[in-house]
N, C-alpha and C. Protein backbone atom coordinates (compact mmCIF):
# COMPACT_ATOMS: atom_id res chain seq x y z
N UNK A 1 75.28 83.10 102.99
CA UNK A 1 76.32 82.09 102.89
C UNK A 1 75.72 80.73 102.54
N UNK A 2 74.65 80.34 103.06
CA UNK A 2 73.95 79.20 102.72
C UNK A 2 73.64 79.15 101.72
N UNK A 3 72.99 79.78 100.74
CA UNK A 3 73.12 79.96 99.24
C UNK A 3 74.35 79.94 98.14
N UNK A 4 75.21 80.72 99.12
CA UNK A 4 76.65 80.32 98.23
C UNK A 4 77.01 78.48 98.57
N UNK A 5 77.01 78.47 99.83
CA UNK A 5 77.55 76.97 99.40
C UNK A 5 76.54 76.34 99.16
N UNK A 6 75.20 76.11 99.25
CA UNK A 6 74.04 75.59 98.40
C UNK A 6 74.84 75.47 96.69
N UNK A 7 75.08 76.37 96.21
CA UNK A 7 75.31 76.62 94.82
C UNK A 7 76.65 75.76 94.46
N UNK A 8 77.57 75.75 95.69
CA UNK A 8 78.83 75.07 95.51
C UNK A 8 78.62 73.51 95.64
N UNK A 9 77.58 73.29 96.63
CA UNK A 9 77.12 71.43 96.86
C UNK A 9 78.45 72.07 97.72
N UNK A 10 78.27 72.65 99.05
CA UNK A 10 79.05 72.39 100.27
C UNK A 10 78.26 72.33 101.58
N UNK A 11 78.91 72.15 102.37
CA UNK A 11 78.01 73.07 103.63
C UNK A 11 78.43 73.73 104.72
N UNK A 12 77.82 74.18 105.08
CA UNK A 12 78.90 75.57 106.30
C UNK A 12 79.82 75.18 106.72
N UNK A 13 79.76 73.86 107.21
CA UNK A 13 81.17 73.34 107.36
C UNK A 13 82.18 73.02 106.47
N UNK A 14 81.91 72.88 105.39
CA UNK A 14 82.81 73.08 104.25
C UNK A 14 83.53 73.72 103.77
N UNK A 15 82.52 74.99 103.99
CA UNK A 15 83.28 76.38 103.90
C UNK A 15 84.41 76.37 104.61
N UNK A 16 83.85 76.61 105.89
CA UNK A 16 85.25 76.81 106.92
C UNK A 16 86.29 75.92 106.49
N UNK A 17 86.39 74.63 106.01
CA UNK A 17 87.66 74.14 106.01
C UNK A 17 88.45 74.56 104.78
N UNK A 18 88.00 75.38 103.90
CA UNK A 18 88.27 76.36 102.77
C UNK A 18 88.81 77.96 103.36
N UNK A 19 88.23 78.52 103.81
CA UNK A 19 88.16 79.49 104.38
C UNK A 19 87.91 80.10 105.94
N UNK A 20 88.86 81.08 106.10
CA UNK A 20 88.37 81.02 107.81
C UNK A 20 87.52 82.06 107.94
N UNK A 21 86.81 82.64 106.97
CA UNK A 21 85.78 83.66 107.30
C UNK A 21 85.24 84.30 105.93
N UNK A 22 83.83 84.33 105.67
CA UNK A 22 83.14 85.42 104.77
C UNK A 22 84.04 86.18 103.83
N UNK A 23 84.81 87.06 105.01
CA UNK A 23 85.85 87.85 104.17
C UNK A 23 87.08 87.35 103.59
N UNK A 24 87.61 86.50 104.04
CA UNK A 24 88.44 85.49 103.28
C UNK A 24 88.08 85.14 102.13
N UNK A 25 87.40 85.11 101.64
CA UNK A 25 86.33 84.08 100.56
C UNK A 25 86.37 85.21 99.95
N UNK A 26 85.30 86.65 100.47
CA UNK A 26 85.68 87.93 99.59
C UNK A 26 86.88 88.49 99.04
N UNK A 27 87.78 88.39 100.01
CA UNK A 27 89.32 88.89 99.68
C UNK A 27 89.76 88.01 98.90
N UNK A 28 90.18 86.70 98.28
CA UNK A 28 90.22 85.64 97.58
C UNK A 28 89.95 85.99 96.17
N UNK A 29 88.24 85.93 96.18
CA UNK A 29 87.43 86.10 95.03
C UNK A 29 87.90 87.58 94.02
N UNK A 30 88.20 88.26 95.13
CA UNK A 30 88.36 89.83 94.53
C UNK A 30 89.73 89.80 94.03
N UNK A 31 90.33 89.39 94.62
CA UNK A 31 92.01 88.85 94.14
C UNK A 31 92.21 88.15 92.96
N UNK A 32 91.55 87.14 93.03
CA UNK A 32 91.61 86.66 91.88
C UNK A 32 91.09 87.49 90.47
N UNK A 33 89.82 87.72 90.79
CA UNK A 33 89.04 89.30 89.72
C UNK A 33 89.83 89.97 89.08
N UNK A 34 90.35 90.40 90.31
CA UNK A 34 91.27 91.62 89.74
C UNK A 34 92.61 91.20 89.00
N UNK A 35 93.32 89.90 89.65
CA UNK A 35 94.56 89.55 88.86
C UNK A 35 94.22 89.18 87.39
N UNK A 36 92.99 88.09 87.10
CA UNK A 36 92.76 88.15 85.75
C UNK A 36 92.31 89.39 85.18
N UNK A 37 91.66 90.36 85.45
CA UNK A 37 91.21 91.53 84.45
C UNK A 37 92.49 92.71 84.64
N UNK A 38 93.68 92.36 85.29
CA UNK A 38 94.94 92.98 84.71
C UNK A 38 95.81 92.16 83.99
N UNK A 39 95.52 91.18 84.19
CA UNK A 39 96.31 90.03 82.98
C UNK A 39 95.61 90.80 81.35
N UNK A 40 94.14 90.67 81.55
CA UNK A 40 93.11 90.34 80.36
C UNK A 40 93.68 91.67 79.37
N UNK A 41 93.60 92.83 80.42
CA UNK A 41 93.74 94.61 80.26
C UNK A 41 95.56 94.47 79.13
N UNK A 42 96.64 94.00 80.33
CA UNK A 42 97.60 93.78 79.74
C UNK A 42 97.80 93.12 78.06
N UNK A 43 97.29 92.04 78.10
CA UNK A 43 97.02 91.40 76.82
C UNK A 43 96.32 92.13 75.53
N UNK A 44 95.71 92.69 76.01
CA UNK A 44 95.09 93.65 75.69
C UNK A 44 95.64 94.92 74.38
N UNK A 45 96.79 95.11 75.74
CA UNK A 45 97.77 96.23 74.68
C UNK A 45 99.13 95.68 74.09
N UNK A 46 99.57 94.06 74.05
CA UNK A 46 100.39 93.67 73.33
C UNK A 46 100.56 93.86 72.10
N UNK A 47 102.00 94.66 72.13
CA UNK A 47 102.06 95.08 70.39
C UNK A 47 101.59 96.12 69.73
N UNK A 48 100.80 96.79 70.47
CA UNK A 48 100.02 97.95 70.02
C UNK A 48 101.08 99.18 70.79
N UNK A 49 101.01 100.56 70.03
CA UNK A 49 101.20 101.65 70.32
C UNK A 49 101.09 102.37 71.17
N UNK A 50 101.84 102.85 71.90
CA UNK A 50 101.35 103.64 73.40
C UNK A 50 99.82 104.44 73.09
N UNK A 51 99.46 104.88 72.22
CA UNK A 51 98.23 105.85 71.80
C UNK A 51 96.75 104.52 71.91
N UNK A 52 97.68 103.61 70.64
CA UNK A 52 96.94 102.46 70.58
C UNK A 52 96.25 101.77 71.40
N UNK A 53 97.06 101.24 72.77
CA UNK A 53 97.39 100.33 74.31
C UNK A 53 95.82 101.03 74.98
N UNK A 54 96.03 102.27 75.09
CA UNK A 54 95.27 103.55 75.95
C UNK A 54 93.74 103.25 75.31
N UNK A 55 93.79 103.76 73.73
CA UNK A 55 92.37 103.38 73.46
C UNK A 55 91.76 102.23 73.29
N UNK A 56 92.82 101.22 73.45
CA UNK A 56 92.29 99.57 73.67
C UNK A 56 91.75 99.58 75.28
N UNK A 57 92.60 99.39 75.83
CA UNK A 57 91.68 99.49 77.60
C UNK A 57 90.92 100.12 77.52
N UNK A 58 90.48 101.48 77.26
CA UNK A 58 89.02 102.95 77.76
C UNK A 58 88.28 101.63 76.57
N UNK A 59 88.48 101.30 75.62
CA UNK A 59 87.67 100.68 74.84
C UNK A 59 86.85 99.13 74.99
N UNK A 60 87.70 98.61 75.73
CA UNK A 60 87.34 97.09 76.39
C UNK A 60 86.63 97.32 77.89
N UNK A 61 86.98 98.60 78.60
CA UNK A 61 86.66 98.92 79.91
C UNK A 61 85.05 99.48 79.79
N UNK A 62 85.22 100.32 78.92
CA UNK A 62 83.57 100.92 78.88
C UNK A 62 82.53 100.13 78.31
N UNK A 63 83.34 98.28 77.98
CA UNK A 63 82.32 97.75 77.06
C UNK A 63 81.95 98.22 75.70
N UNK A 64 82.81 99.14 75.60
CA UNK A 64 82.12 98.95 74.11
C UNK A 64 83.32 98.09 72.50
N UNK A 65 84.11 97.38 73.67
CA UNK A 65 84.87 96.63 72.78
C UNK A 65 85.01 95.58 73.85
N UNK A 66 84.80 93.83 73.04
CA UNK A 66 84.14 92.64 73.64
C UNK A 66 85.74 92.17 73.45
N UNK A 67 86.64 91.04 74.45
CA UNK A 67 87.64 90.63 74.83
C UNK A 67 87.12 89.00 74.46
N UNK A 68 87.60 88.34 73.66
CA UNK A 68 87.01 87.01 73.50
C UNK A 68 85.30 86.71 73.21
N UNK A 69 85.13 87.66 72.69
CA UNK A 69 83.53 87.58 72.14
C UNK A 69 82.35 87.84 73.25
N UNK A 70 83.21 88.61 74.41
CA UNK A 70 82.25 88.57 75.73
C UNK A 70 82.67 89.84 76.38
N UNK A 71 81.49 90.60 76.63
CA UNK A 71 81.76 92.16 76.99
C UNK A 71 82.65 91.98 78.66
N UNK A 72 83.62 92.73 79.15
CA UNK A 72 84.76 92.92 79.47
C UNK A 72 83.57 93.38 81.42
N UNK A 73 83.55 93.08 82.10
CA UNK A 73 83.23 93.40 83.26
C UNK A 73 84.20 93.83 84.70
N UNK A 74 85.08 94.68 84.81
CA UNK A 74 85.33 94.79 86.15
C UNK A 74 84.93 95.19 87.27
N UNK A 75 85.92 94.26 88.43
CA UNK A 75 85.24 93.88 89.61
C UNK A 75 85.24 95.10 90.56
N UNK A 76 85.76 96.49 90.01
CA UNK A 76 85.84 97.17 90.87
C UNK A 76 84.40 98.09 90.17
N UNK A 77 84.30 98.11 89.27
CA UNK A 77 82.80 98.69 89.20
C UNK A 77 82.08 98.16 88.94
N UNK A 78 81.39 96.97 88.93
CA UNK A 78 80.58 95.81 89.37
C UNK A 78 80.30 95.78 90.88
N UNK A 79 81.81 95.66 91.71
CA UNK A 79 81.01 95.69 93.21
C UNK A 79 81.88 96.93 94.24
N UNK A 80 82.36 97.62 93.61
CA UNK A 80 83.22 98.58 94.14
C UNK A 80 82.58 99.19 95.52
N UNK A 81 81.29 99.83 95.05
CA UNK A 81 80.42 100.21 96.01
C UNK A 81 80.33 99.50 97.44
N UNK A 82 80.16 97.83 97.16
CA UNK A 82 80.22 96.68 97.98
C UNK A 82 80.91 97.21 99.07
N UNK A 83 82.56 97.02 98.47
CA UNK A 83 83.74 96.71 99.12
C UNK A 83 83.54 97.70 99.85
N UNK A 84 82.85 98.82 100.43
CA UNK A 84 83.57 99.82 101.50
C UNK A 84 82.99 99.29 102.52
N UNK A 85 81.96 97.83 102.81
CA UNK A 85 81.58 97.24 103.88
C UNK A 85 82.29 96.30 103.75
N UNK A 86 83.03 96.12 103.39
CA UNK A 86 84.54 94.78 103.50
C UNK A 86 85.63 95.20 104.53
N UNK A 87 86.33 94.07 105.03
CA UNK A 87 87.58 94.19 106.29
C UNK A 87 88.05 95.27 105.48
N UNK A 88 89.23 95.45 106.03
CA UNK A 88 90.18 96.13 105.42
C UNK A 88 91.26 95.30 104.34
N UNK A 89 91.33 94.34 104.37
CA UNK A 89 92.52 93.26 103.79
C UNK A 89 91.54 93.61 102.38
N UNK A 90 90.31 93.06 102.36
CA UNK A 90 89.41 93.27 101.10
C UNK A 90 89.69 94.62 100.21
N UNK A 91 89.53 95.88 101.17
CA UNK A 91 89.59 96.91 100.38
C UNK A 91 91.18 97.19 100.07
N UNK A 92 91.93 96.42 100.51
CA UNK A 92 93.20 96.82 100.12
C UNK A 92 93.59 96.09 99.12
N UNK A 93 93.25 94.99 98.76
CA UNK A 93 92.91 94.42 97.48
C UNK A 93 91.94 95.00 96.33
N UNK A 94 91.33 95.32 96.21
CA UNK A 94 90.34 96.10 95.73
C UNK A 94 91.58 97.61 95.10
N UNK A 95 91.97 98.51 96.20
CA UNK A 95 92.73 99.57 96.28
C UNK A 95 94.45 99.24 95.32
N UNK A 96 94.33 97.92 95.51
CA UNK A 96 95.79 97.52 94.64
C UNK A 96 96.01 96.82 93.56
N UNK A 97 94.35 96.38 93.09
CA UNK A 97 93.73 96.61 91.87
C UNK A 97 93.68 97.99 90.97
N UNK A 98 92.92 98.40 91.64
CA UNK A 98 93.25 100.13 90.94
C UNK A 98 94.38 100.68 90.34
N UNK A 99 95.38 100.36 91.68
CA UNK A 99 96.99 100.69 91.31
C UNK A 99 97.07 100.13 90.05
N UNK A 100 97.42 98.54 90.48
CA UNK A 100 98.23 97.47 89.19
C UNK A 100 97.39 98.49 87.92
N UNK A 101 96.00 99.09 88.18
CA UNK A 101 95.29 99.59 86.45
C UNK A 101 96.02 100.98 86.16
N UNK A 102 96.33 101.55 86.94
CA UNK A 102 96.78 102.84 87.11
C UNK A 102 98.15 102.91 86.47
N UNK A 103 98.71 102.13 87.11
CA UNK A 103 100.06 101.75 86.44
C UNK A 103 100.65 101.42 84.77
N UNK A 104 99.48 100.45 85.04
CA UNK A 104 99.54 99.99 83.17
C UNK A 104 99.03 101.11 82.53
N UNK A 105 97.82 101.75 82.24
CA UNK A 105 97.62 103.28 81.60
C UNK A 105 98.76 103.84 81.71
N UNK A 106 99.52 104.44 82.59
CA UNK A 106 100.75 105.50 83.20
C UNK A 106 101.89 104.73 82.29
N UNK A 107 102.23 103.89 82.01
CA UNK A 107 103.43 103.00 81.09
C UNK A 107 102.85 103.01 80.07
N UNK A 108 101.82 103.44 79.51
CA UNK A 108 101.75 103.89 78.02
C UNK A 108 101.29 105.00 77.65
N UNK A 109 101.29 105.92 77.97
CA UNK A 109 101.19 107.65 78.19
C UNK A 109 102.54 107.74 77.91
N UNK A 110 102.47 108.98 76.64
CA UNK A 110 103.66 109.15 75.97
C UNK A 110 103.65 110.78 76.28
N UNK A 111 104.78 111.26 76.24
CA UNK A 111 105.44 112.42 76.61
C UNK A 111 104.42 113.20 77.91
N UNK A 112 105.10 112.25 78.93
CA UNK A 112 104.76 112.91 80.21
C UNK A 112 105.83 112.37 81.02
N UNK A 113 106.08 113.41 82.10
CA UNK A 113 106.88 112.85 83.38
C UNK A 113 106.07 111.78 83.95
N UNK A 114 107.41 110.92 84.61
CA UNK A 114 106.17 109.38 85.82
C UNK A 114 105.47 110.41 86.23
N UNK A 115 105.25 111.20 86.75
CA UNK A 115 104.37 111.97 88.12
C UNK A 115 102.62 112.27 87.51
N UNK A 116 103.17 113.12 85.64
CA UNK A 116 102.30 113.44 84.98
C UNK A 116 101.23 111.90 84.77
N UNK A 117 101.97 111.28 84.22
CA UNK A 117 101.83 110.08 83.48
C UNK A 117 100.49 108.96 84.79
N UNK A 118 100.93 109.29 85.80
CA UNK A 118 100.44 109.02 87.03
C UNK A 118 99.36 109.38 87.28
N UNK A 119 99.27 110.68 87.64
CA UNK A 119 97.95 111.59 87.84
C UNK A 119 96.94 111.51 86.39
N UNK A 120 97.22 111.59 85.49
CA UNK A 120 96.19 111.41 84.02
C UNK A 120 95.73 109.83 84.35
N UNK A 121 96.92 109.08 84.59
CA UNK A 121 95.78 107.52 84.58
C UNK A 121 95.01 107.33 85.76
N UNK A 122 95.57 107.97 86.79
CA UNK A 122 95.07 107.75 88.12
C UNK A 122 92.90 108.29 87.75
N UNK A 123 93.13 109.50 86.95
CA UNK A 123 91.78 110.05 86.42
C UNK A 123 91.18 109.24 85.58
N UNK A 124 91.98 108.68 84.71
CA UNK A 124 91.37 107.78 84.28
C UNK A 124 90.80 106.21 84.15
N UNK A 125 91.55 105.95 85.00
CA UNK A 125 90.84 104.68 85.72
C UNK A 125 89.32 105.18 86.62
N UNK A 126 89.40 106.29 87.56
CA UNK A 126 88.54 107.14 88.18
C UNK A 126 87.49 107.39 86.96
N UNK A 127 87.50 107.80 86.43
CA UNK A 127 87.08 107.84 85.49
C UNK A 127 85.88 106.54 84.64
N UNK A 128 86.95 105.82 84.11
CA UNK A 128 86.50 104.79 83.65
C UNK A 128 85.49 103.92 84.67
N UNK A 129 85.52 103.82 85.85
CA UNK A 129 84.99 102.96 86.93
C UNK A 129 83.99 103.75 87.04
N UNK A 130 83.54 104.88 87.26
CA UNK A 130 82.85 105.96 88.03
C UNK A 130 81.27 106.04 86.88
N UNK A 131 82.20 105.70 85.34
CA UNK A 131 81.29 105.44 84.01
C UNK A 131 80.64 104.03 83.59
N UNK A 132 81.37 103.33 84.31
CA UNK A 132 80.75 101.95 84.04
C UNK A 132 79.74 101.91 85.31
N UNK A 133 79.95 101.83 86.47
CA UNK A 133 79.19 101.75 87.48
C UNK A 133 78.03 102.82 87.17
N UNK A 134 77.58 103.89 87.19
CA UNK A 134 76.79 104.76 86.47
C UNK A 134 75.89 104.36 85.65
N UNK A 135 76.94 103.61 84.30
CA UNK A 135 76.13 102.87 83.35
C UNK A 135 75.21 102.05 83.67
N UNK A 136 75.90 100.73 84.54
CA UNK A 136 75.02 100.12 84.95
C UNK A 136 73.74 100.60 86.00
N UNK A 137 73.38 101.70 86.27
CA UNK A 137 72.01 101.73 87.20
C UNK A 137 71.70 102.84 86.45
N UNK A 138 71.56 103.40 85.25
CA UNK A 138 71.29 104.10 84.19
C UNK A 138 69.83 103.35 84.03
N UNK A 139 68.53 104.14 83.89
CA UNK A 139 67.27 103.14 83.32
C UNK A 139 66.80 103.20 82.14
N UNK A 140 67.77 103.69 81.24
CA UNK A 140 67.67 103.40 79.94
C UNK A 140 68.59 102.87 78.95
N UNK A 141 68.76 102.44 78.03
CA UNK A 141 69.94 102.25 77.26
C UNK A 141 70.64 103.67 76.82
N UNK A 142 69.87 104.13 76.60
CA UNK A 142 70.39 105.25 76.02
C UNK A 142 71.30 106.31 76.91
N UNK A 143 70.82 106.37 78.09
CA UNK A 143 71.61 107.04 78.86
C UNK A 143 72.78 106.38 79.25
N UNK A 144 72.77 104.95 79.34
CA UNK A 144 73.86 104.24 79.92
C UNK A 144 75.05 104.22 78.42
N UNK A 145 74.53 104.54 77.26
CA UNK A 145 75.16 104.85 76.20
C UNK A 145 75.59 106.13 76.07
N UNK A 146 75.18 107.66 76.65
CA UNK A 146 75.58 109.01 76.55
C UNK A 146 76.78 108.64 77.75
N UNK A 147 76.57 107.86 79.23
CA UNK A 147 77.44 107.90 80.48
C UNK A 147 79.06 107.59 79.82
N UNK A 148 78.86 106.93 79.06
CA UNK A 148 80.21 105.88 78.31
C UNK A 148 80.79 106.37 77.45
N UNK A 149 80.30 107.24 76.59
CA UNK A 149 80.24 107.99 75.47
C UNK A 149 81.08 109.44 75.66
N UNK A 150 80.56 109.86 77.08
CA UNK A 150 80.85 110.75 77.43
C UNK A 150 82.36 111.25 78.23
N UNK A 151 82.26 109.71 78.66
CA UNK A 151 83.67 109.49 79.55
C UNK A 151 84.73 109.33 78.20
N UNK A 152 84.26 108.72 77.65
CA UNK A 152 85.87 108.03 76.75
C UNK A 152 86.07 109.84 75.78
N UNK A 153 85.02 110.33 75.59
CA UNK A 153 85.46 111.52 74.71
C UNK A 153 86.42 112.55 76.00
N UNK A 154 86.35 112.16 77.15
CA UNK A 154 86.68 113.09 78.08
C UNK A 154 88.35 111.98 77.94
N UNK A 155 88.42 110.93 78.55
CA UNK A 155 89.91 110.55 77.99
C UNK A 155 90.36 110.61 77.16
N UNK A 156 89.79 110.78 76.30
CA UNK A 156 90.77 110.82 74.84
C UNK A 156 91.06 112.63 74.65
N UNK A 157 90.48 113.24 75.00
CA UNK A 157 90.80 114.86 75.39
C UNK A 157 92.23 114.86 76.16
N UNK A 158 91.55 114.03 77.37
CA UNK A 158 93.36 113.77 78.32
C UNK A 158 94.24 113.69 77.97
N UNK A 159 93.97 112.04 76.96
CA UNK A 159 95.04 111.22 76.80
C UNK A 159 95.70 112.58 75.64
N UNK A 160 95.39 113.11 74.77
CA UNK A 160 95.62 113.82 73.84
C UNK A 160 96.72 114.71 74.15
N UNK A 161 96.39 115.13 75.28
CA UNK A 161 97.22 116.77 76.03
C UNK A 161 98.07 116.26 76.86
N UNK A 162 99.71 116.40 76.09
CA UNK A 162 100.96 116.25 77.07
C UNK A 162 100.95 116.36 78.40
């Protein structure tokens, strides 16, 4: 904590009058994360084709398509791992992140029931997170390039099949 507010020019007492605890500050930070990279995701598929929408997100998500000239990072596979030593308020933020992503995939999935439409994005968000996080502790490029590679050919198999 002294390093974080070191970095802010605060001091422990500063904090507190910001926040009433560590996890506050986490739950906050992650909230916010997550509301912009479902804004970013959303924007994302404006105007584009339900087929279109699908391979824009797996495509901005796995990094291998840059959102404003800057590769695309989410906070749930960046610190996902983190969060299972977070309160509970944290991981339920974190957990309703997922949703809000789950959701948007599932509203552009074409010829499926909600239920279908549900379960395919629910995998593929699972999916997508499970490949980026991977990626990153991959010790080569190359493998962290087969991990990514491998996932999106596996959604687009999904996304493919009613």
């Amino acid at each position: 904590m002294r390093d974080v507010m070191a970095g802010a020019s605060l001091t422990p007492g500063g904090f507190y009058r910001h926040f009433r605890s560590k996890d506050r500050l986490i739950a906050e930070a992650s909230s916010a994360a997550l509301d912009r990279a479902f804004v970013m995701l959303e924007g994302e598929t404006a105007g584009k084709s339900q087929a279109q929408a699908v391979e824009r997100i797996v495509s901005v998500y796995l990094g291998q398509s840059q959102v404003a000239g800057k590769p695309y990072l989410c906070p749930l596979a960046m610190i996902g791992a983190e969060l299972r030593h977070s309160d509970p308020q944290v991981r339920a933020i974190a957990i309703n992140g997922y949703q809000r992503i789950v959701q948007l995939i599932a509203s552009r999935l074409e010829n499926r029931t909600k239920r279908a439409a549900l379960v395919t994005a629910g995998g593929i968000v699972s999916t997508l997170v499970g490949a980026v996080t991977l990626a990153e502790i991959a010790p080569e490029p190359a493998i962290a390039s087969a991990i990514l590679s491998k996932a999106k050919a596996l959604i687009t198999e999904l996304v493919g099949r009613p």
